[in-house]
N, C-alpha and C. Protein backbone atom coordinates (compact mmCIF):
# COMPACT_ATOMS: atom_id res chain seq x y z
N UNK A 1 266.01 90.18 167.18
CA UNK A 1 265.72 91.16 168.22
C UNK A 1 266.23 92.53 167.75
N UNK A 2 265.69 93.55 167.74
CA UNK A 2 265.38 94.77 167.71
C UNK A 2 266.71 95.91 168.23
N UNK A 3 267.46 96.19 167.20
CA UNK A 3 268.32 97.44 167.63
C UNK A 3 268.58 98.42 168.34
N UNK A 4 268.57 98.97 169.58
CA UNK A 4 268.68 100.69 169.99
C UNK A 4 269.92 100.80 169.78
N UNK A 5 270.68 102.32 168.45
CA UNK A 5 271.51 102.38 168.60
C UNK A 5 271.56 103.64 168.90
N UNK A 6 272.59 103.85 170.35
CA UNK A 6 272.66 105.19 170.95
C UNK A 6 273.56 106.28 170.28
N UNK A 7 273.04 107.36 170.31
CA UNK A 7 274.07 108.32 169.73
C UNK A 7 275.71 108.21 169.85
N UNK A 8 275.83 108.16 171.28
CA UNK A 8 277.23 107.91 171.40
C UNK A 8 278.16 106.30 170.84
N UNK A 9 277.58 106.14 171.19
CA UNK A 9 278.01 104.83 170.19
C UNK A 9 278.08 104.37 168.26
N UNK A 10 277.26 105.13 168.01
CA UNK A 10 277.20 105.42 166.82
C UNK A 10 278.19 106.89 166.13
N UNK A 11 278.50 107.46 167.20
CA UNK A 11 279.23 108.43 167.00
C UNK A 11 280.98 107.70 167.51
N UNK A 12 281.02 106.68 167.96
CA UNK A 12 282.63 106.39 168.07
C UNK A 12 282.72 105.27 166.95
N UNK A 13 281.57 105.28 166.09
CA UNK A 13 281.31 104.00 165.16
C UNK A 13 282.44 104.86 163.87
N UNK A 14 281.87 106.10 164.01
CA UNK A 14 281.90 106.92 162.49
C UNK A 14 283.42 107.41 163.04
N UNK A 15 283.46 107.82 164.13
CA UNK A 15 285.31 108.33 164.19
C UNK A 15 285.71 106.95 164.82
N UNK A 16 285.84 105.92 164.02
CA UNK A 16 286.05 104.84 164.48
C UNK A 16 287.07 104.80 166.02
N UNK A 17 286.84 104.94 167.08
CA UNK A 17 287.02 104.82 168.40
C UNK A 17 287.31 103.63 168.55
N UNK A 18 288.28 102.80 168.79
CA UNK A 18 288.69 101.60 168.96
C UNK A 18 288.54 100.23 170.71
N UNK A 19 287.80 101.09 171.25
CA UNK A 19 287.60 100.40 172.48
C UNK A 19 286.10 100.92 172.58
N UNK A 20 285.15 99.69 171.48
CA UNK A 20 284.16 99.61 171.66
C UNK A 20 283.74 97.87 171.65
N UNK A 21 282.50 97.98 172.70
CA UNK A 21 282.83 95.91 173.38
C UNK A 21 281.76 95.73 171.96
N UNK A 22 282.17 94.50 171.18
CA UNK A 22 280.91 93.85 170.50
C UNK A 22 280.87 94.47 169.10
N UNK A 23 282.02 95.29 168.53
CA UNK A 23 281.63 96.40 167.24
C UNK A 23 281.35 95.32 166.30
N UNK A 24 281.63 94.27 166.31
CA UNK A 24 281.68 93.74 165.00
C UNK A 24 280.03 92.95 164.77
N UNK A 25 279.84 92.80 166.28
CA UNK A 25 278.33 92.17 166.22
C UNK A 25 277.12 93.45 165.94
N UNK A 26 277.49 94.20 166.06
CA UNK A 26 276.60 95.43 166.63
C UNK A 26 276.80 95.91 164.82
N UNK A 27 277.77 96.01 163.90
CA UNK A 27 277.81 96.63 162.87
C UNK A 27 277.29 95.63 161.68
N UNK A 28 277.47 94.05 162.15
CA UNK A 28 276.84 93.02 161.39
C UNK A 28 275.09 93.64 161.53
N UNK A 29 274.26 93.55 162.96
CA UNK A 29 273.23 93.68 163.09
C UNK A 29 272.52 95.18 162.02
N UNK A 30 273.58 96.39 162.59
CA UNK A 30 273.32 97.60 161.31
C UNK A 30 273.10 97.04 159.73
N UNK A 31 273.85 96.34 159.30
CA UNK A 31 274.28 96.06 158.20
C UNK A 31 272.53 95.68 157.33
N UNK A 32 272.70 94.07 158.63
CA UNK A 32 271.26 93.32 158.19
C UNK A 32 270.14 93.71 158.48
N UNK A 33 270.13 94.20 159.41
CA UNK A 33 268.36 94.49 160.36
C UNK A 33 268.47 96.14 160.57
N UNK A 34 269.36 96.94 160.45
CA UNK A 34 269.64 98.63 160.80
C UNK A 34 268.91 98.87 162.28
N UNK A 35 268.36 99.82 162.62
CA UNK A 35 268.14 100.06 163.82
C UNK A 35 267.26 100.94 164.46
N UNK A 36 266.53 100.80 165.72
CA UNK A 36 265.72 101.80 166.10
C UNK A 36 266.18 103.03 167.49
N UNK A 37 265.88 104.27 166.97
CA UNK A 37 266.50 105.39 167.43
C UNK A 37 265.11 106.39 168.18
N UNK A 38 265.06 106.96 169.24
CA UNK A 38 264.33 108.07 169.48
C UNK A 38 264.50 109.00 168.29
N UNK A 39 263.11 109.86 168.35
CA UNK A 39 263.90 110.66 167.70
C UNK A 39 264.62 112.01 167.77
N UNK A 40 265.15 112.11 169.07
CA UNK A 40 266.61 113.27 169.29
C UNK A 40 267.27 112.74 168.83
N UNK A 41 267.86 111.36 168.00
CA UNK A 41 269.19 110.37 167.71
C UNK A 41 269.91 111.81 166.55
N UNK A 42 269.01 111.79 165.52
CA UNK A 42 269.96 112.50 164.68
C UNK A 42 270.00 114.25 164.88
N UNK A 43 269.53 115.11 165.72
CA UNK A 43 270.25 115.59 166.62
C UNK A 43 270.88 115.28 167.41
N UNK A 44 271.51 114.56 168.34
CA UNK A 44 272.56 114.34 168.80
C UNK A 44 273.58 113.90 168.03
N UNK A 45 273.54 113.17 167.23
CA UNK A 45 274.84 112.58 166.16
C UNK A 45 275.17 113.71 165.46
N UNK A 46 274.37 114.69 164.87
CA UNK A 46 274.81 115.64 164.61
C UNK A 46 275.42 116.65 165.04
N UNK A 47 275.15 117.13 166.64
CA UNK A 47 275.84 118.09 167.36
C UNK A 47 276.85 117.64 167.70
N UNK A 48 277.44 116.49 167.92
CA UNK A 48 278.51 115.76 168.58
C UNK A 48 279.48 115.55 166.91
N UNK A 49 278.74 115.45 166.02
CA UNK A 49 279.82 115.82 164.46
C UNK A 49 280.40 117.62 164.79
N UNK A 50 278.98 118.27 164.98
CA UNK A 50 279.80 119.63 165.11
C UNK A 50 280.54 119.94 166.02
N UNK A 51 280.54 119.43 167.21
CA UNK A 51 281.79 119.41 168.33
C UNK A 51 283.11 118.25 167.90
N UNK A 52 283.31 117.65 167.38
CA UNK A 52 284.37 117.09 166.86
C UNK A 52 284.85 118.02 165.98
N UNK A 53 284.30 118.53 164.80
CA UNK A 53 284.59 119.70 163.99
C UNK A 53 285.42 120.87 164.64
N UNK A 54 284.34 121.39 165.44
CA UNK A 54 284.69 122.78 166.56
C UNK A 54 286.28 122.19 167.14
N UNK A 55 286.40 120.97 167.44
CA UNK A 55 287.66 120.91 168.62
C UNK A 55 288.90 120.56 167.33
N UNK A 56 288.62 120.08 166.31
CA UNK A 56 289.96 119.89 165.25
C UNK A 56 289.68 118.41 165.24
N UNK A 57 288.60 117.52 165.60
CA UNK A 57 289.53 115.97 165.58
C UNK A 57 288.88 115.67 164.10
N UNK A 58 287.94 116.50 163.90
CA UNK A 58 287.45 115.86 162.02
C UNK A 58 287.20 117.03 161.44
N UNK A 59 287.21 117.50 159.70
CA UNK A 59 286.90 118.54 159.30
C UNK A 59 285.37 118.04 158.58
N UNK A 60 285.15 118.97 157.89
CA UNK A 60 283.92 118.97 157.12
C UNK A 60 283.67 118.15 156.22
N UNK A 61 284.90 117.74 155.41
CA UNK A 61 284.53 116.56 154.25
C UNK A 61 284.03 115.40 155.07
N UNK A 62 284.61 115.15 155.79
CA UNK A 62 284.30 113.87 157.14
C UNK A 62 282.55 113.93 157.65
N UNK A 63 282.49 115.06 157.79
CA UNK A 63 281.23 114.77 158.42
C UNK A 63 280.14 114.37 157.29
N UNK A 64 280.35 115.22 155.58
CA UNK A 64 279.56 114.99 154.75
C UNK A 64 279.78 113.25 154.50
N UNK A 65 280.90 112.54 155.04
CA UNK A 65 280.96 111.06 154.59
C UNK A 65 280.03 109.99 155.50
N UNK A 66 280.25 110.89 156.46
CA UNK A 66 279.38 110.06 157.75
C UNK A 66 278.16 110.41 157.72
N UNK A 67 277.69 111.38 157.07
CA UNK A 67 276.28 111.84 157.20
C UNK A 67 275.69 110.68 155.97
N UNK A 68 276.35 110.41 154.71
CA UNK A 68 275.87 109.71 153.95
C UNK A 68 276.54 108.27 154.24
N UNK A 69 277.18 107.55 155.71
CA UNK A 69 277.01 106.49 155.80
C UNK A 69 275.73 105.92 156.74
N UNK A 70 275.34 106.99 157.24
CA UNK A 70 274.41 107.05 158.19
C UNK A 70 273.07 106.74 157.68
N UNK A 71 273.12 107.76 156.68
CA UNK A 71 272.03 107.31 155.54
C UNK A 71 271.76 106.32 154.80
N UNK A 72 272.97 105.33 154.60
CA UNK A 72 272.36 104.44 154.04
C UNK A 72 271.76 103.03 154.80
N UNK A 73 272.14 103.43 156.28
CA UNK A 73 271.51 102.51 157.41
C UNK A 73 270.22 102.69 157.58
N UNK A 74 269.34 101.38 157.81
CA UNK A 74 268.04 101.53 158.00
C UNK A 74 267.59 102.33 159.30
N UNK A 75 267.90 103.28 159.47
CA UNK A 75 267.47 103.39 161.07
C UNK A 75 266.05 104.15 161.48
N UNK A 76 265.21 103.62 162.05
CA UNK A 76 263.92 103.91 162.26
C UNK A 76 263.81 105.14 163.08
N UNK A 77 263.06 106.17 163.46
CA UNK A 77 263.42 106.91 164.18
C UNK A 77 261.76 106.46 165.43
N UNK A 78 261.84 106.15 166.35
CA UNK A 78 260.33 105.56 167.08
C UNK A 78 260.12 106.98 167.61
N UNK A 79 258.66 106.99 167.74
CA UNK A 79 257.83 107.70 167.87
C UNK A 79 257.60 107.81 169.17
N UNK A 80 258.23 108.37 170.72
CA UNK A 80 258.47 108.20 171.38
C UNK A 80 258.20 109.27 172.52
N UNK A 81 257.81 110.36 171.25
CA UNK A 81 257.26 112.04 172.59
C UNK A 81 256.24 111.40 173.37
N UNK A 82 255.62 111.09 173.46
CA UNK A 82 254.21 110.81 174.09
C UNK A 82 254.82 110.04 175.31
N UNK A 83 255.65 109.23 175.62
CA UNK A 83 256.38 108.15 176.92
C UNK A 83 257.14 108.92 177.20
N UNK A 84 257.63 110.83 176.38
CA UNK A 84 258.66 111.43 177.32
C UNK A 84 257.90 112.34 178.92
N UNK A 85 256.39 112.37 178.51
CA UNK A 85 255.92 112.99 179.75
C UNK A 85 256.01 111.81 181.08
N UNK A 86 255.67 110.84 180.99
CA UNK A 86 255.29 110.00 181.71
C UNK A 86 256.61 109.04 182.52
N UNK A 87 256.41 107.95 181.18
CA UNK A 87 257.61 106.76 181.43
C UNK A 87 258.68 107.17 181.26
N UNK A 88 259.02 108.07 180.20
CA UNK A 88 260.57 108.62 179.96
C UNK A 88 261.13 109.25 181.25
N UNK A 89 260.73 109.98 181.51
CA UNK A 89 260.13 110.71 183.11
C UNK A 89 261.26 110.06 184.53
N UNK A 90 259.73 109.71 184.36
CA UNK A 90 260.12 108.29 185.55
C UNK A 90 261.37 107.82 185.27
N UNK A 91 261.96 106.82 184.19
CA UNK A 91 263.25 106.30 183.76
C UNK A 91 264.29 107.61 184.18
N UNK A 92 264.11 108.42 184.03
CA UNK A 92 265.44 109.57 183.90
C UNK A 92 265.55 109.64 185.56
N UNK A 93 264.59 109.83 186.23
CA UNK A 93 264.57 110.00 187.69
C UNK A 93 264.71 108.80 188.48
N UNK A 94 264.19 107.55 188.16
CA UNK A 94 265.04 106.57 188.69
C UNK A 94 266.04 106.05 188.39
N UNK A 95 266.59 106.21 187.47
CA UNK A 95 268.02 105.84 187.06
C UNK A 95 269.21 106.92 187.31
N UNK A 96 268.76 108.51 187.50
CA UNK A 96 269.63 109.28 187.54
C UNK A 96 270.15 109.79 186.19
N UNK A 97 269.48 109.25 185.00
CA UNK A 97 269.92 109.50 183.95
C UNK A 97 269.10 111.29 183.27
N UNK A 98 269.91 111.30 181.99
CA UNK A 98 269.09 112.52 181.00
C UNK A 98 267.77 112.28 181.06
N UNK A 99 266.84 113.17 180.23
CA UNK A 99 265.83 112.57 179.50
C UNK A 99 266.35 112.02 178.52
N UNK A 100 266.97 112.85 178.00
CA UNK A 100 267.65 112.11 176.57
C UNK A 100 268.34 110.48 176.44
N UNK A 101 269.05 110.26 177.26
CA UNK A 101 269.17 109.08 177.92
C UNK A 101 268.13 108.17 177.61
N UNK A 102 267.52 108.42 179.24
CA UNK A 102 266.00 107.58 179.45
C UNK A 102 265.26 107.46 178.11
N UNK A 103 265.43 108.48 177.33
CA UNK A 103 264.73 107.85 175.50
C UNK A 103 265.13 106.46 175.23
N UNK A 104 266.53 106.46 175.13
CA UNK A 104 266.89 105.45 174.48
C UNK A 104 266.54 104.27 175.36
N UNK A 105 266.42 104.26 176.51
CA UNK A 105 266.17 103.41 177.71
C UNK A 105 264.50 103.06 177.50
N UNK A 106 264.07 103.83 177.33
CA UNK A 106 262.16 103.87 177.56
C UNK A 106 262.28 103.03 175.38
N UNK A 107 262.86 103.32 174.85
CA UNK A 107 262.75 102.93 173.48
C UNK A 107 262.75 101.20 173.82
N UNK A 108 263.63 100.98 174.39
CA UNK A 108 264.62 99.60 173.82
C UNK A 108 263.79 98.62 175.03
N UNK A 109 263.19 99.74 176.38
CA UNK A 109 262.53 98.29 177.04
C UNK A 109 261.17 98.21 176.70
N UNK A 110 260.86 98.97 175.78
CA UNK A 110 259.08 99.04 175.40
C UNK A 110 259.04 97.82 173.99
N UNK A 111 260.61 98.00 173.34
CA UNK A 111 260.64 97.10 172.55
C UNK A 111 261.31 95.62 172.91
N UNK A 112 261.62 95.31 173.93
CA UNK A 112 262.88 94.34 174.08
C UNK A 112 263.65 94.15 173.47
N UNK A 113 264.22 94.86 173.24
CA UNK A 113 265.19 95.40 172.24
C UNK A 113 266.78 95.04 173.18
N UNK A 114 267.74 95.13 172.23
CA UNK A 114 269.59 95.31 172.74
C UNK A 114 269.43 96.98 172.36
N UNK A 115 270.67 97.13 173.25
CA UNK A 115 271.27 98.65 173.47
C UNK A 115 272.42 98.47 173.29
N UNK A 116 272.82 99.38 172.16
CA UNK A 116 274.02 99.95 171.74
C UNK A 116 274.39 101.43 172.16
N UNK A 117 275.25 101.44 173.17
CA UNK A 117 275.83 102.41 174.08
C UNK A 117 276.91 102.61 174.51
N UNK A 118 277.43 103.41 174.67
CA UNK A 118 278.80 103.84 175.62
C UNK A 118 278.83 104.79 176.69
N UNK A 119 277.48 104.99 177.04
CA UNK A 119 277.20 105.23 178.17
C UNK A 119 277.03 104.55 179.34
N UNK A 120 278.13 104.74 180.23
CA UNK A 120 278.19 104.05 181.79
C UNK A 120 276.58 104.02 182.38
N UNK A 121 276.07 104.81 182.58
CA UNK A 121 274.95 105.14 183.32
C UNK A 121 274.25 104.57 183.14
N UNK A 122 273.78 104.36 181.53
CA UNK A 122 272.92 104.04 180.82
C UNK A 122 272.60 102.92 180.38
N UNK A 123 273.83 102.17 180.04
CA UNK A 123 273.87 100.66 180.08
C UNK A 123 273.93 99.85 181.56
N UNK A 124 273.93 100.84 182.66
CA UNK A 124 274.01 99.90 184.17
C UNK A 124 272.47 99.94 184.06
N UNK A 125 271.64 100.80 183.94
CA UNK A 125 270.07 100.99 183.51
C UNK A 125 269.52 99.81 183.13
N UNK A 126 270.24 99.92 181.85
CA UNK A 126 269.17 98.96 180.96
C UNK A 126 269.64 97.65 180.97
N UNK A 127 271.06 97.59 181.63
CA UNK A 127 271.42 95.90 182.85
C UNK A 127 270.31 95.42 183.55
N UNK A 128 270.10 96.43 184.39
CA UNK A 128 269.33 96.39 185.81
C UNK A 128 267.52 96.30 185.27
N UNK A 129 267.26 96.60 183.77
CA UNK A 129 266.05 96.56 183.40
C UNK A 129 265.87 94.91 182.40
N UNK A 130 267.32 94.15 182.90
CA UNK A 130 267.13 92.82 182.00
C UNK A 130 267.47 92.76 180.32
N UNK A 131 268.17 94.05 180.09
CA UNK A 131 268.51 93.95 178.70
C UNK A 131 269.85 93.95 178.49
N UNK A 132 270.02 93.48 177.02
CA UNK A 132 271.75 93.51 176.45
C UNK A 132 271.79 94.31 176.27
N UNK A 133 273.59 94.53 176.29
CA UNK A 133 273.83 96.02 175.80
C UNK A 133 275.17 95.71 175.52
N UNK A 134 275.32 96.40 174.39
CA UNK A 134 276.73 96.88 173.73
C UNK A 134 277.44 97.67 173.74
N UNK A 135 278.77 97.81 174.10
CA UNK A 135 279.50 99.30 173.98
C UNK A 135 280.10 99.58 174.97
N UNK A 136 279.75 99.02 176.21
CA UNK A 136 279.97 99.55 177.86
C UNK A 136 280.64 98.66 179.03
N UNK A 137 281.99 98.50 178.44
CA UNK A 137 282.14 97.15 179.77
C UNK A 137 281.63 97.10 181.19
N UNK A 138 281.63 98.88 181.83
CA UNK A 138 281.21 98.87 182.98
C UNK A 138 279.99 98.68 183.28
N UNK A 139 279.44 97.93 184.39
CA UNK A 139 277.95 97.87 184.39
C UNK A 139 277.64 96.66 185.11
């Protein structure tokens, strides 16, 4: 079964963040099968490297290490503008979530896919839409 791995979660992967549910299953699955991402994923992983930067918790050599661990993960980027007028839409407004969000949400239930997240909101979502999810005890 089919990967969504969410920015934020993939971003407490790389500053290894230690209260994440499932890391070891979720980094086996990267390893073997890599993963499918909207594609805002690597803008967001990236702005959230430059706000770690901006605040002092990582410098620049760091981010060039994570940018090339990132890279060597399979991660697909799905093709997904076309479901942001419509279904993405809809998902963001019934859930209360982003659009950006609802991507990863509209990605992972079009695929039946697991969700890798650390988003509260977002994983009560894609609970309530019948899918797994990683990253989020609450929910």
């Amino acid at each position: 079964m089919t990967l969504i791995l969410d920015a934020s979660y993939a971003i407490a992967l790389a500053l290894e963040e230690g209260d994440l549910d499932d890391v070891s299953e979720v980094t086996d699955i990267l390893a073997t099968e890599g993963a499918v991402v909207p594609p805002l994923w690597r803008l967001e992983v990236a702005n959230s490297l430059l706000m770690a930067v901006r605040r002092g918790r990582i410098g620049p050599p760091r981010v060039a290490e994570i940018f090339a661990e990132l890279e060597v993960l399979r991660i697909i980027d799905d093709v997904g503008f076309i479901t942001a007028w419509r279904t993405t839409y809809a998902l963001a407004e019934r859930y209360a979530l982003t659009i950006y969000d609802a991507a990863y949400l509209e990605v992972a239930m079009r695929l039946g896919a697991r969700l890798a997240s650390r988003d509260r909101q977002l994983a009560q979502a894609a609970r309530k839409q019948g899918l797994i999810v990683f990253g989020s005890r609450a929910g």
